[in-house]
Protein backbone atom coordinates (compact mmCIF):
# COMPACT_ATOMS: atom_id res chain seq x y z
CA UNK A 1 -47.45 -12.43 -42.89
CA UNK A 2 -44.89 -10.16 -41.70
CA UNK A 3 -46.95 -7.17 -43.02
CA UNK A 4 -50.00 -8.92 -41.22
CA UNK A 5 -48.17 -8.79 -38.06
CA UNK A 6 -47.29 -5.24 -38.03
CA UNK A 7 -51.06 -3.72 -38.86
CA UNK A 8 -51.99 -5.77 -35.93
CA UNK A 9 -49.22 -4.69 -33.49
CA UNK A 10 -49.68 -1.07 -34.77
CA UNK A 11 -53.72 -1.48 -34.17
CA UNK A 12 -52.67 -2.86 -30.79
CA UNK A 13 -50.36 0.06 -29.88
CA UNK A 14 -52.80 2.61 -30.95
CA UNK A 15 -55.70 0.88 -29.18
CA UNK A 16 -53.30 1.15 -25.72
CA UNK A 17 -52.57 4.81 -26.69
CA UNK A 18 -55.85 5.81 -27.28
CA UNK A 19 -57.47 3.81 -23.88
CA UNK A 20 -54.33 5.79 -22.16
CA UNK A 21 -54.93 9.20 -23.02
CA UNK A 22 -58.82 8.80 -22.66
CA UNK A 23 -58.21 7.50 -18.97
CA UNK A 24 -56.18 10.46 -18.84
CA UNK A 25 -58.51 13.07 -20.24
CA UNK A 26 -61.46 11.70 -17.53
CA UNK A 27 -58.71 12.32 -14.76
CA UNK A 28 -58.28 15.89 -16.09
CA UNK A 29 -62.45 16.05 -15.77
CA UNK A 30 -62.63 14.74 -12.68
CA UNK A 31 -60.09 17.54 -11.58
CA UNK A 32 -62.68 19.60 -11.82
CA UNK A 33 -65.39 17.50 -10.41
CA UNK A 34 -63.29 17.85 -7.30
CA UNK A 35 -63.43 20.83 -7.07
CA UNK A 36 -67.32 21.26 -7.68
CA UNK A 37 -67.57 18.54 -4.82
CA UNK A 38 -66.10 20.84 -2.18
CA UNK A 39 -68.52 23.41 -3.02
CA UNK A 40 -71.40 21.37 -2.61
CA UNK A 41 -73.69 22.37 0.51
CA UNK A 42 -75.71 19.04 0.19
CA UNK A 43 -74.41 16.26 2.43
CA UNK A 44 -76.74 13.45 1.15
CA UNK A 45 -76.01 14.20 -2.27
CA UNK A 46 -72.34 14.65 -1.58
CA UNK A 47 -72.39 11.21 -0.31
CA UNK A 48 -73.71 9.22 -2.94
CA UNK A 49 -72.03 11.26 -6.06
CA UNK A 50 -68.37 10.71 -3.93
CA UNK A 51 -69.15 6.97 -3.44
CA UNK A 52 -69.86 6.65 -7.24
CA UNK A 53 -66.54 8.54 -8.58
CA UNK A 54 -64.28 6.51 -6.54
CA UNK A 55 -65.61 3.59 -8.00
CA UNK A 56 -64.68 5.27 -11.17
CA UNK A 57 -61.96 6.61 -10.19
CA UNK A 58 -60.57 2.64 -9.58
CA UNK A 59 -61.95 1.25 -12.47
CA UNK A 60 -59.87 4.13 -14.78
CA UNK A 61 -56.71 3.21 -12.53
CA UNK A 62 -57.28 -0.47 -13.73
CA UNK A 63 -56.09 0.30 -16.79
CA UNK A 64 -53.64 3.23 -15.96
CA UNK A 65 -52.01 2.13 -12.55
CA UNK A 66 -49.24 4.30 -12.24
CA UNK A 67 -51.06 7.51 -13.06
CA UNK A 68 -50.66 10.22 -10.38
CA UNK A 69 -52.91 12.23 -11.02
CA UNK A 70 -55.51 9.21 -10.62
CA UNK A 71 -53.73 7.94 -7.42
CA UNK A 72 -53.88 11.36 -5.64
CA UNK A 73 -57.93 11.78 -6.84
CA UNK A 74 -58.20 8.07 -4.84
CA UNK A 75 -56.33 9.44 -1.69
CA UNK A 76 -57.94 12.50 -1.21
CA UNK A 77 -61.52 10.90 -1.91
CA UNK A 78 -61.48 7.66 0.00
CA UNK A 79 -59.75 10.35 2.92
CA UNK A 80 -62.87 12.72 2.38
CA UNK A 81 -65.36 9.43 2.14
CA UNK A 82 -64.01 8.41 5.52
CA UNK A 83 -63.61 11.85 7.17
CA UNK A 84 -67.41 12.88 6.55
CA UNK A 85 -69.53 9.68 5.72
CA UNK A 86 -67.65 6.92 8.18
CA UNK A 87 -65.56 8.24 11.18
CA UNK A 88 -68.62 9.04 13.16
CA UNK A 89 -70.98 6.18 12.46
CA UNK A 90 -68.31 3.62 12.15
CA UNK A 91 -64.70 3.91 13.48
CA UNK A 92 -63.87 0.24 11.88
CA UNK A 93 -64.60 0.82 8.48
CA UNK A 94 -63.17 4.64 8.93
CA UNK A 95 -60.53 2.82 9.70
CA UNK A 96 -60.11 0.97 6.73
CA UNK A 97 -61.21 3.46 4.10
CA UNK A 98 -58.09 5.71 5.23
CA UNK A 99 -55.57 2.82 4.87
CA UNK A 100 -56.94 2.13 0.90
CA UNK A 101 -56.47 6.32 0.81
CA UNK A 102 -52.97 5.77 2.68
CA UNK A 103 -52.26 3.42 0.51
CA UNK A 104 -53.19 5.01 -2.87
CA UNK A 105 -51.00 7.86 -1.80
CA UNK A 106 -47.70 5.59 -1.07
CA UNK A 107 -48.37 4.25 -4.54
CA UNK A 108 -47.28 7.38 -5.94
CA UNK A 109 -44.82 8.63 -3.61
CA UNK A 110 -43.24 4.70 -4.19
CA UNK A 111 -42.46 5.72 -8.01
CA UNK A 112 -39.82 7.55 -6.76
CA UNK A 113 -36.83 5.37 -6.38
CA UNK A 114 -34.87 6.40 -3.19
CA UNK A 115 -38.09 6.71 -1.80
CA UNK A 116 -39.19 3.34 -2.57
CA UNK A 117 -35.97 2.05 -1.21
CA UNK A 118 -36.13 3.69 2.12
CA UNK A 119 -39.53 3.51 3.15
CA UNK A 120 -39.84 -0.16 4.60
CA UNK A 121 -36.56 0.39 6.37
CA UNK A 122 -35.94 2.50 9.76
CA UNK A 123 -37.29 6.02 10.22
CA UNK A 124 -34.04 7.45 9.48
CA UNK A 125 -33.88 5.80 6.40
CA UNK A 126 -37.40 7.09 5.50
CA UNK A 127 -36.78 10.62 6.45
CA UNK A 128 -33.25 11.22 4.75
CA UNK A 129 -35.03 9.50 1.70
CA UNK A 130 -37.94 12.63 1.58
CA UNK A 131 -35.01 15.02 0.07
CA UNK A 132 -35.77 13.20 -3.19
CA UNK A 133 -39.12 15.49 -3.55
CA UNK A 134 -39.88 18.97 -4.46
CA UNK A 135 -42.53 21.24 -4.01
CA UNK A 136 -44.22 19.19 -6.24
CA UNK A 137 -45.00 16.62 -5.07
CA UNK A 138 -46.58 18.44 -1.78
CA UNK A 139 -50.44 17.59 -2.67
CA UNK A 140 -49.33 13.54 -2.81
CA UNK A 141 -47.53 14.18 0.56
CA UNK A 142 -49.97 15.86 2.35
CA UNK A 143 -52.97 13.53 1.38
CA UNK A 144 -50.88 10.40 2.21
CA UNK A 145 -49.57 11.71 5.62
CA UNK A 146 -53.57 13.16 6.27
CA UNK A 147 -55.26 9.64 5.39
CA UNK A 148 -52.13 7.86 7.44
CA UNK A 149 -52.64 10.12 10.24
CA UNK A 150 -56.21 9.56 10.06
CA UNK A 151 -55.69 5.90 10.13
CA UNK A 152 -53.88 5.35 12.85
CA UNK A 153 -55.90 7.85 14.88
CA UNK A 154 -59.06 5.72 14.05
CA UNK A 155 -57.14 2.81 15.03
CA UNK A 156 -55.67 3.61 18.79
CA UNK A 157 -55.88 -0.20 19.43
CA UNK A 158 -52.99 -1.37 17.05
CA UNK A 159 -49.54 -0.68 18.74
CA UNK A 160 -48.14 -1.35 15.00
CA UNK A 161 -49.30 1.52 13.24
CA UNK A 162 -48.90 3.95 15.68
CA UNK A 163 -45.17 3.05 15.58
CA UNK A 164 -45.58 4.46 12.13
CA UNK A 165 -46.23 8.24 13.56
CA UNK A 166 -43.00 9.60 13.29
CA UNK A 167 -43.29 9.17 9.40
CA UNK A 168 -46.56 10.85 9.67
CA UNK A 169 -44.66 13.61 11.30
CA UNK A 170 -41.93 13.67 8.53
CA UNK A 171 -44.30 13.63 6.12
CA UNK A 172 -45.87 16.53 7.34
CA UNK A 173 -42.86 18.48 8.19
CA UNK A 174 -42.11 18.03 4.58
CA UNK A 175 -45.17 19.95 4.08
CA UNK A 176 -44.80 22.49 6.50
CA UNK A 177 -41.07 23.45 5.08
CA UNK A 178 -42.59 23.47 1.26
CA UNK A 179 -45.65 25.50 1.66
CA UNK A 180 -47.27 26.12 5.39
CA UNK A 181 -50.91 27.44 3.99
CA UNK A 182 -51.42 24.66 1.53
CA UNK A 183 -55.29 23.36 2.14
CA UNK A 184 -55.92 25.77 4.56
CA UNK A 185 -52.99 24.82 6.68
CA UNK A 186 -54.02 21.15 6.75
CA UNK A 187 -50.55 20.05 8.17
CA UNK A 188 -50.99 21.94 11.39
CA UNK A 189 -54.58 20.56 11.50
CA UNK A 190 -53.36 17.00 11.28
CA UNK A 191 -50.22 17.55 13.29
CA UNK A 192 -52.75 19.23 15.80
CA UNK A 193 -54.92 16.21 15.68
CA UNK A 194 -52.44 13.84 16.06
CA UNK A 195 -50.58 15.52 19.39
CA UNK A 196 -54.47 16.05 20.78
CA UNK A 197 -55.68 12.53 20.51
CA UNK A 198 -52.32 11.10 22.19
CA UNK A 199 -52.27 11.25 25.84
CA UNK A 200 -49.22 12.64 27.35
CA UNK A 201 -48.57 9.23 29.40
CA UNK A 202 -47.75 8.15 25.43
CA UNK A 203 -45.78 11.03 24.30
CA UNK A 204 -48.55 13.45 23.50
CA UNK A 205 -48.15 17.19 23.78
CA UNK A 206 -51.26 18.76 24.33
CA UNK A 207 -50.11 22.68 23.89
CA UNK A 208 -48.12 21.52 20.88
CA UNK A 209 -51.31 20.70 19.73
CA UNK A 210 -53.12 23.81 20.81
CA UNK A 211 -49.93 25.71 19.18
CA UNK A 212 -50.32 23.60 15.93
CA UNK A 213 -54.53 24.80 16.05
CA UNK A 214 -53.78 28.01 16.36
CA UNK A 215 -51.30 28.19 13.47
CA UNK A 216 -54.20 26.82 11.13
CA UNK A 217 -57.03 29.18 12.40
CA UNK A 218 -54.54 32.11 12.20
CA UNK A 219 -53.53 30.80 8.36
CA UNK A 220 -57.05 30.06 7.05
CA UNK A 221 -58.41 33.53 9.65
CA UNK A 222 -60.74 30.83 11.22
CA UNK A 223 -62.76 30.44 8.12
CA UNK A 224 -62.09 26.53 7.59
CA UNK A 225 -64.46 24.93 10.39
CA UNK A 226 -62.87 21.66 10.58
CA UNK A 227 -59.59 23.33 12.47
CA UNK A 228 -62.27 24.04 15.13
CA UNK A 229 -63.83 20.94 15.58
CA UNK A 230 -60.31 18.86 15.84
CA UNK A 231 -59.50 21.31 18.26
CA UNK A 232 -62.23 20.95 20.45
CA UNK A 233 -62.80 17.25 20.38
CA UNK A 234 -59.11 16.39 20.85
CA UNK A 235 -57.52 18.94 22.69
CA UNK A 236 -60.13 20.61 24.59
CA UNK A 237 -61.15 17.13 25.20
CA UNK A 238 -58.13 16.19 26.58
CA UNK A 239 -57.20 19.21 28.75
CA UNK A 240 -60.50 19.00 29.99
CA UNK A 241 -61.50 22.92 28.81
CA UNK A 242 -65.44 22.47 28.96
CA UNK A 243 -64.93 26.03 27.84
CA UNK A 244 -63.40 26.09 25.25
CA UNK A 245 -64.48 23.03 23.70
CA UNK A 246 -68.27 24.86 23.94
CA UNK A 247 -66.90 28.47 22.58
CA UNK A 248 -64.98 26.41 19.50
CA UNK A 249 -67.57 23.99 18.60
CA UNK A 250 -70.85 26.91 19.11
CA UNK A 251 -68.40 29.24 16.46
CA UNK A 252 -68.45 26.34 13.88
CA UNK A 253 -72.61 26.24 14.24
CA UNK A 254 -72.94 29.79 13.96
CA UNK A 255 -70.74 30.39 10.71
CA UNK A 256 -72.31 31.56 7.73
CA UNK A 257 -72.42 28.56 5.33
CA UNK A 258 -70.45 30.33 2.61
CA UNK A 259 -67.98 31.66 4.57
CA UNK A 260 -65.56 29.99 2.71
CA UNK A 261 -67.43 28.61 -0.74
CA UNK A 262 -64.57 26.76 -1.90
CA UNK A 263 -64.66 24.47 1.25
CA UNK A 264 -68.89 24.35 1.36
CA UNK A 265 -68.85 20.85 1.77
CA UNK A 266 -66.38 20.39 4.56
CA UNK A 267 -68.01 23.00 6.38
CA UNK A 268 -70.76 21.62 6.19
CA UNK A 269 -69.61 18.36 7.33
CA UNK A 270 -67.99 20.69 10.42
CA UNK A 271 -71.09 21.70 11.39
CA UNK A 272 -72.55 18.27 11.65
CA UNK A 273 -69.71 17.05 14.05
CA UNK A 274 -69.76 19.94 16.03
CA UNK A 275 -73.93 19.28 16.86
CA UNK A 276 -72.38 15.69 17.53
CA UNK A 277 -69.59 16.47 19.84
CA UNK A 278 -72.16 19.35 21.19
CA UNK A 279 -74.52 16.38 22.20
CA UNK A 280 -72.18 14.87 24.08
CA UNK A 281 -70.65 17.70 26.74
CA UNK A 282 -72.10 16.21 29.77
CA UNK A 283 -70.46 12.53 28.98
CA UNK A 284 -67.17 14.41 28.03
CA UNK A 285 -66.71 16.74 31.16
């Protein structure tokens, strides 16, 4: 019997181990899937193979919750799902598909103890507990303080979570200390964003953000489009520049489509929100 029990706990194990390391293997695959997504010029298609691999993407973390590498594939999809396929047509459920990306990317940054300690308690708590993480662990910062950012921004009407922007800010200052240029200089972008879309009367700083936009153009030389847009629609807007809002918006249309091949696919999703915000000069100004 005893003998019995052992095969089967053995055939158990190895049945775990092997699910694990396939789960694992897929996530190494869809590594690379990522990467072929942002190179693809074809919106429609974009949209439908995206949808699909997060789908997978959740059913492999069903049996391997903890894995990173899954949880950061999660944040930055549901983040790009949202950012190209929802925030125009529909702020709600923009809205909501950057809190399950949010909340993917806290799920990994939570595995680290102090961290996990500190970050229901006060800000100061939650900042003095980001010393726990390296270089590293940038990528899992930036995508949670981008889809967190992007979440409150989408969601103006609840006080709550935009008490939660200083953390944002942290977050991204942790980023901006570790490695200024990563994606393109995405933390100036969002920190841009984020200054932009808040009125003064609330604590925005509209030439911070025009400061933090022209740190990303100058770090990406202007190539990724989306700086342009975000500059334009919340800064320009905000200032009330008619000018500049047209000169930054009528640059992202008249780009090349591969001026930056890597990042086809967000380019391409600049140029459709600058033909959006375009259309809408006369209501804006």
């Amino acid at each position: 019997m005893k003998t019995i029990l052992l095969i089967l706990s053995a055939a158990i194990l190895l049945v775990g181990c092997v699910q694990t390391i396939a789960i694992r293997t897929v996530g190494g695959i869809m590594d690379h899937g990522l990467e072929a997504f942002n190179e693809e010029g074809d919106l429609q298609l974009a949209q439908e193979a995206l949808g699909a691999n997060l789908k997978l993407i959740e059913a492999l973390l069903k049996g391997d919750p903890e894995n990173e590498k899954l949880l950061l594939l999660a944040a930055q999809g549901y983040s790009a799902y949202a950012l190209a396929f929802a925030e125009d047509d529909d702020p709600v459920r923009a809205h909501a598909l950057y809190g399950r990306a949010r909340d993917y990317g806290l799920r990994i940054l939570t595995q680290e103890a102090r961290f996990r300690n500190a970050a229901a308690k006060d800000f100061d708590a939650f900042r003095a507990a980001l010393v726990s993480f390296s270089r590293e662990d940038l990528p899992s910062i930036f995508w949670t303080a981008f889809a967190w950012g992007a979440y409150i921004n989408t969601g103006r009407a609840d006080v709550a979570a935009i008490a939660d922007l200083p953390r944002v800010n942290a977050l991204m200052d942790f980023v901006v200390r570790h490695d200024s240029t990563y994606y393109y200089g995405g933390a100036y972008l969002s920190l841009g964003t984020i200054e932009g879309s808040t009125p003064p009367m609330l604590g925005g700083k509209p030439e911070k953000a025009r400061e933090h936009f022209e740190t990303c153009l100058r770090i990406n030389e202007g190539k990724f489009l989306m700086t342009h847009v975000y500059f334009a629609s919340t800064y320009a807007v905000q200032v009330q520049n008619r000018e500049l809002f047209e000169t930054l918006l009528k640059t992202v249309l008249d780009a090349p489509a591969d001026i930056l091949p890597e990042a086809r696919l967000p380019n391409a999703v600049a140029k459709r929100k600058a033909e959006r915000w375009l259309s809408q000069i006369n209501e804006l100004f």
